[in-house]
N, C-alpha and C. Protein backbone atom coordinates (compact mmCIF):
# COMPACT_ATOMS: atom_id res chain seq x y z
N UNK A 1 -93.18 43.39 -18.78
CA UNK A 1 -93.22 42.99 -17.39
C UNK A 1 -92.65 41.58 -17.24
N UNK A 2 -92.21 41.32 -16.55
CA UNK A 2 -91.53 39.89 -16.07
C UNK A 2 -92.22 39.39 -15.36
N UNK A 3 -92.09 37.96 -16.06
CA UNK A 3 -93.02 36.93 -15.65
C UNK A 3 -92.72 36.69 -14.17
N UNK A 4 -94.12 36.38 -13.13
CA UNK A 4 -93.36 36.44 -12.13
C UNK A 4 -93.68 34.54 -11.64
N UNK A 5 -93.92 33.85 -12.63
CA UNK A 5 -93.79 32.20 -12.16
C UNK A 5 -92.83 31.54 -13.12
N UNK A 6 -91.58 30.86 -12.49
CA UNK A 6 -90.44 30.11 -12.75
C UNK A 6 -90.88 28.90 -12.95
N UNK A 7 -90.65 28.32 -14.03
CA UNK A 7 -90.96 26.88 -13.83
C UNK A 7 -89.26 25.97 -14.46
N UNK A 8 -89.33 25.06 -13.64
CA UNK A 8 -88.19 24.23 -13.82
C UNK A 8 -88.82 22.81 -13.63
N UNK A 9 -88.19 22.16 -15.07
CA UNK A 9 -88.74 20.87 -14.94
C UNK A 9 -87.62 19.82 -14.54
N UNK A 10 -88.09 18.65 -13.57
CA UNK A 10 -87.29 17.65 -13.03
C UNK A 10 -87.75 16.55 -13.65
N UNK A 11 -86.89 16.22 -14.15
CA UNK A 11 -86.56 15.01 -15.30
C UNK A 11 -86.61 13.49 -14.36
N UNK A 12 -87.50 13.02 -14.35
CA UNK A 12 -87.22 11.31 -13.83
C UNK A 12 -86.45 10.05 -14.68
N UNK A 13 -86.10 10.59 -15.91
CA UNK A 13 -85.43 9.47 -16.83
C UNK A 13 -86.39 8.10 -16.99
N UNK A 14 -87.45 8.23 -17.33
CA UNK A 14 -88.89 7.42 -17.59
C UNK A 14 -89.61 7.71 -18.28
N UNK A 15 -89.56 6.65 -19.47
CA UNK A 15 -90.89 6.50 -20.47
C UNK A 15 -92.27 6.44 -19.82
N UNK A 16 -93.23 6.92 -20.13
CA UNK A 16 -95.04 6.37 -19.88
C UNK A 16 -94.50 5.15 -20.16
N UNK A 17 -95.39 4.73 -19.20
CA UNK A 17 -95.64 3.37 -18.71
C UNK A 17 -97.29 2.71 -19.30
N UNK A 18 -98.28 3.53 -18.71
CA UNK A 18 -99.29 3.76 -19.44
C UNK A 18 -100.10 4.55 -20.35
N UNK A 19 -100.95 3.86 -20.67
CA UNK A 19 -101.76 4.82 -22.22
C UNK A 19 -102.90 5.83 -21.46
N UNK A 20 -102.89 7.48 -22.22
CA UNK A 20 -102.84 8.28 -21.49
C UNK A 20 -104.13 8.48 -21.73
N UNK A 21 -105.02 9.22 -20.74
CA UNK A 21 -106.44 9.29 -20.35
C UNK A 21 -107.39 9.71 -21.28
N UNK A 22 -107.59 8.93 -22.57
CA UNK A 22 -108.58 9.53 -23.75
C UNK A 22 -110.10 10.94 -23.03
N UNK A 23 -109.96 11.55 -22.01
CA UNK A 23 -110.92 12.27 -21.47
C UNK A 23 -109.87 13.31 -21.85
N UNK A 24 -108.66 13.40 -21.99
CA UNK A 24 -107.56 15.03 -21.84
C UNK A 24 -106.46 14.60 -23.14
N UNK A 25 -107.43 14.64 -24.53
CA UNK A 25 -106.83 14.83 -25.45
C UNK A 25 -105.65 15.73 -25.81
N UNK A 26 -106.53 16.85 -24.92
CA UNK A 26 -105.37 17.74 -25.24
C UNK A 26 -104.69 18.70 -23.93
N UNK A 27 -104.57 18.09 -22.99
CA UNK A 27 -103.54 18.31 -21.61
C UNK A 27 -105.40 18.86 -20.77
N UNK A 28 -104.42 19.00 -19.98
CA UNK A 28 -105.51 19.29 -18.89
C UNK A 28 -105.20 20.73 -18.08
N UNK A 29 -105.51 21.60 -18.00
CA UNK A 29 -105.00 22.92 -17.24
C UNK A 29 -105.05 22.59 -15.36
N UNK A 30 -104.30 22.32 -15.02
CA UNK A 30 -103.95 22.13 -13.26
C UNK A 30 -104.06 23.47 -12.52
N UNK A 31 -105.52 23.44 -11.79
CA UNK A 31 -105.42 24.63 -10.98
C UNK A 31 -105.86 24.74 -9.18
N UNK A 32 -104.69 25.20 -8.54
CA UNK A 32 -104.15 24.82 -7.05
C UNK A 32 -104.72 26.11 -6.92
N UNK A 33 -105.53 27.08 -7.21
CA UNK A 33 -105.95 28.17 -6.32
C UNK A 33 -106.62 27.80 -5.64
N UNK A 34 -107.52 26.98 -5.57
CA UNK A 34 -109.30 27.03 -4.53
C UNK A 34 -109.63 28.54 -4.50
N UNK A 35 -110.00 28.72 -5.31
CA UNK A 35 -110.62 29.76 -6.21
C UNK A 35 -110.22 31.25 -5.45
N UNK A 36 -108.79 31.22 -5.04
CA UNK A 36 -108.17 32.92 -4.54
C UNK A 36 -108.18 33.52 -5.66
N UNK A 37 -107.10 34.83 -5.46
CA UNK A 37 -106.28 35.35 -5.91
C UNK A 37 -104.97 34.61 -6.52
N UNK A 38 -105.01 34.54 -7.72
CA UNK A 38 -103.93 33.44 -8.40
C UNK A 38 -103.24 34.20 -9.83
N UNK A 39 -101.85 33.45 -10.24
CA UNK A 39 -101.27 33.94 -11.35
C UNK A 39 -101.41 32.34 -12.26
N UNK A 40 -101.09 32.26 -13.58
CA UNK A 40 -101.02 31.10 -14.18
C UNK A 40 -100.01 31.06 -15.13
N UNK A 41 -100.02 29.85 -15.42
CA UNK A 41 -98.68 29.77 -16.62
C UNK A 41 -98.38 28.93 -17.19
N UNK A 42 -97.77 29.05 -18.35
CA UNK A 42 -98.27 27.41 -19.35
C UNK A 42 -97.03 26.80 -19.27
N UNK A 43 -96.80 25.72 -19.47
CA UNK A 43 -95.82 24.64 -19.23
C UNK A 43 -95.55 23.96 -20.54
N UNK A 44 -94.56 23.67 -20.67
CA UNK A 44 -93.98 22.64 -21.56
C UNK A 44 -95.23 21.92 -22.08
N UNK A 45 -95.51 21.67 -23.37
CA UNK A 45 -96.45 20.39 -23.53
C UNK A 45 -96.65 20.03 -24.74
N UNK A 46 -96.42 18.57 -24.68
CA UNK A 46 -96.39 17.49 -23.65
C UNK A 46 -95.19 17.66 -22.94
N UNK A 47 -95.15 16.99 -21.74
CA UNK A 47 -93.95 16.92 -21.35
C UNK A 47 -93.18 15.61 -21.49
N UNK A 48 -91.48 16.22 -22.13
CA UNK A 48 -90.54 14.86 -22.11
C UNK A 48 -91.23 13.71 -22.17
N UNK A 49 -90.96 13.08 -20.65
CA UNK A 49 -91.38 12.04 -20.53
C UNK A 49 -91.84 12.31 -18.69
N UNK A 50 -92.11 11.33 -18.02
CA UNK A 50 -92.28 11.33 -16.60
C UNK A 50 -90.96 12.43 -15.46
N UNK A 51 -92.01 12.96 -14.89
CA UNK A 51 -90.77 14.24 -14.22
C UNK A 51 -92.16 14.89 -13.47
N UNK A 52 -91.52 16.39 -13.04
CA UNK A 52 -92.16 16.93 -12.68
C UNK A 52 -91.98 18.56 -13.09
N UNK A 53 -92.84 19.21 -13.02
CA UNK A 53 -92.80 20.86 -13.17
C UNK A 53 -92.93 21.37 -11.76
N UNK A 54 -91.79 22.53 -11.63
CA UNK A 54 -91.32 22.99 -10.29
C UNK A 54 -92.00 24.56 -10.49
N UNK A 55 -92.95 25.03 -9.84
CA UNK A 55 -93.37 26.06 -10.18
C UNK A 55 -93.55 27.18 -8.92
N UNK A 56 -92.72 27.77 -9.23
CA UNK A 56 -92.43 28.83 -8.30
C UNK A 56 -92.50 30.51 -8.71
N UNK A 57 -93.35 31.36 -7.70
CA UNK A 57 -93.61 32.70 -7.87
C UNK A 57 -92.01 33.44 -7.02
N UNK A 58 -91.83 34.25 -8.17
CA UNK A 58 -90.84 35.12 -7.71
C UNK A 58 -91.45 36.32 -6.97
N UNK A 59 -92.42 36.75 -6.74
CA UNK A 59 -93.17 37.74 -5.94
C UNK A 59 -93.16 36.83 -4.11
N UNK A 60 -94.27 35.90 -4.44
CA UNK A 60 -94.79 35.51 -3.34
C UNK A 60 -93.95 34.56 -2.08
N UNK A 61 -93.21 33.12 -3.21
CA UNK A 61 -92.74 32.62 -3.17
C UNK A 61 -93.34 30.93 -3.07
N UNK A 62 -94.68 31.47 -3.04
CA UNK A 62 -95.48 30.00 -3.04
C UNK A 62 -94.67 28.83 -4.12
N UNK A 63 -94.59 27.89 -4.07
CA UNK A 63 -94.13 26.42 -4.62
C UNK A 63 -95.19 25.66 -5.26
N UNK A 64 -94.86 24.74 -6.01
CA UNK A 64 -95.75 23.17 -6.46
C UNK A 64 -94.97 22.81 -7.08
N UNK A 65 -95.08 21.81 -7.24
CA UNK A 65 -94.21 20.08 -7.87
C UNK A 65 -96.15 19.89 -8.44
N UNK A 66 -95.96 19.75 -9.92
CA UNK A 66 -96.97 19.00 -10.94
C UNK A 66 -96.14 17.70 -12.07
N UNK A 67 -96.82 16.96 -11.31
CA UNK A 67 -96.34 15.57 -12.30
C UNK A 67 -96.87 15.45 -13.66
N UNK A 68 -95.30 14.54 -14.16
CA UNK A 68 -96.02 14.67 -15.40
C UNK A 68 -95.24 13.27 -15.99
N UNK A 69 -96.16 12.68 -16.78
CA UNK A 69 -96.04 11.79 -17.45
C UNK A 69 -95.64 11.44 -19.18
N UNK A 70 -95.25 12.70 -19.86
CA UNK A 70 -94.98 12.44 -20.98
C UNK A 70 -95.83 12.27 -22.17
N UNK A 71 -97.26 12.58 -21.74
CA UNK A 71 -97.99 12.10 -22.44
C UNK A 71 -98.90 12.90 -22.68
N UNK A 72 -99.99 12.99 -23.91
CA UNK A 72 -101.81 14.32 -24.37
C UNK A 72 -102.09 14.50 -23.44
N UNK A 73 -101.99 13.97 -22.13
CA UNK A 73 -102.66 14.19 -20.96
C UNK A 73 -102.35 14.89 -20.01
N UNK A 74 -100.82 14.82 -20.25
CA UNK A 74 -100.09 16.26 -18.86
C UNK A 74 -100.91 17.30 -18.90
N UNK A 75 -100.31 18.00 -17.73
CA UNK A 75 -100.45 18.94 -17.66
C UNK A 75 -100.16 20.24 -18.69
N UNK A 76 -100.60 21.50 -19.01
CA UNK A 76 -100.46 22.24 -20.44
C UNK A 76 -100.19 23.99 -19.71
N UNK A 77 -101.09 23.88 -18.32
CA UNK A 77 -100.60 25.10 -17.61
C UNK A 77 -100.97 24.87 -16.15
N UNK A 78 -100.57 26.19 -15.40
CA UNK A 78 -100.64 25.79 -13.58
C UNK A 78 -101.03 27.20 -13.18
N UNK A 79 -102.08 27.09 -12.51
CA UNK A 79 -102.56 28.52 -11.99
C UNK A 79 -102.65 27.97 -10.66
N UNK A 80 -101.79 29.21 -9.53
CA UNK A 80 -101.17 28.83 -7.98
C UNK A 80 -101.56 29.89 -7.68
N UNK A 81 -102.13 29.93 -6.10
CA UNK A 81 -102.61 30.93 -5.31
C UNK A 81 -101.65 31.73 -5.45
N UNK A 82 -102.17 32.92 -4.89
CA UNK A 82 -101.26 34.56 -4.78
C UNK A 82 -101.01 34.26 -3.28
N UNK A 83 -99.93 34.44 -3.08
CA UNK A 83 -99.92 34.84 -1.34
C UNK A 83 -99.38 36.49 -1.07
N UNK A 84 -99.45 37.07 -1.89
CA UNK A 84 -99.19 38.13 -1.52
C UNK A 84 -100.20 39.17 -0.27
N UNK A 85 -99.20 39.73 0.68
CA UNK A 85 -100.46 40.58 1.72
C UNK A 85 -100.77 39.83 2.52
N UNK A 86 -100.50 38.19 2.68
CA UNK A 86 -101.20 37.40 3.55
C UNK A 86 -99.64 37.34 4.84
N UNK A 87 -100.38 37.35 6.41
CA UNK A 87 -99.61 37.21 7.15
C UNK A 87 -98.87 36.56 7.46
């Protein structure tokens, strides 16, 4: 089955700046449902350096931009509402 979330990462050309949040040793899972119907999906990690992850459903078409800093602390995956069925 084909994955149905695209992720494309946007590169800012930036080192961390700061030292990254000893609480998210090991990334942190980012989740934008408010507790719907949702798909998820793991991301690059760590990421590069400072940018963002462009995460888009090929079903629904819902969007997010998740920042990321380059560092143990990014982000590691992104679970985004379903909009499917909704008016």
């Amino acid at each position: 089955m084909e994955q149905a979330l695209k992720v494309e990462w946007i590169d800012r050309h930036r080192e961390p700046q700061c030292p990254p949040n000893p609480r998210y040793p090991k990334g942190i899972d980012v989740d934008l449902s408010g507790g719907e119907p949702s798909c998820v999906t793991q991301v690059p990690y760590p990421a590069k350096r400072c940018g963002a992850y462009h995460v888009t459903c090929k079903r629904c078409g819902f969007s997010a931009l998740v920042t990321t800093a380059g560092r143990i602390d990014d982000p590691r995956t992104v679970r985004v509402p379903c909009q499917q069925g909704q008016a």
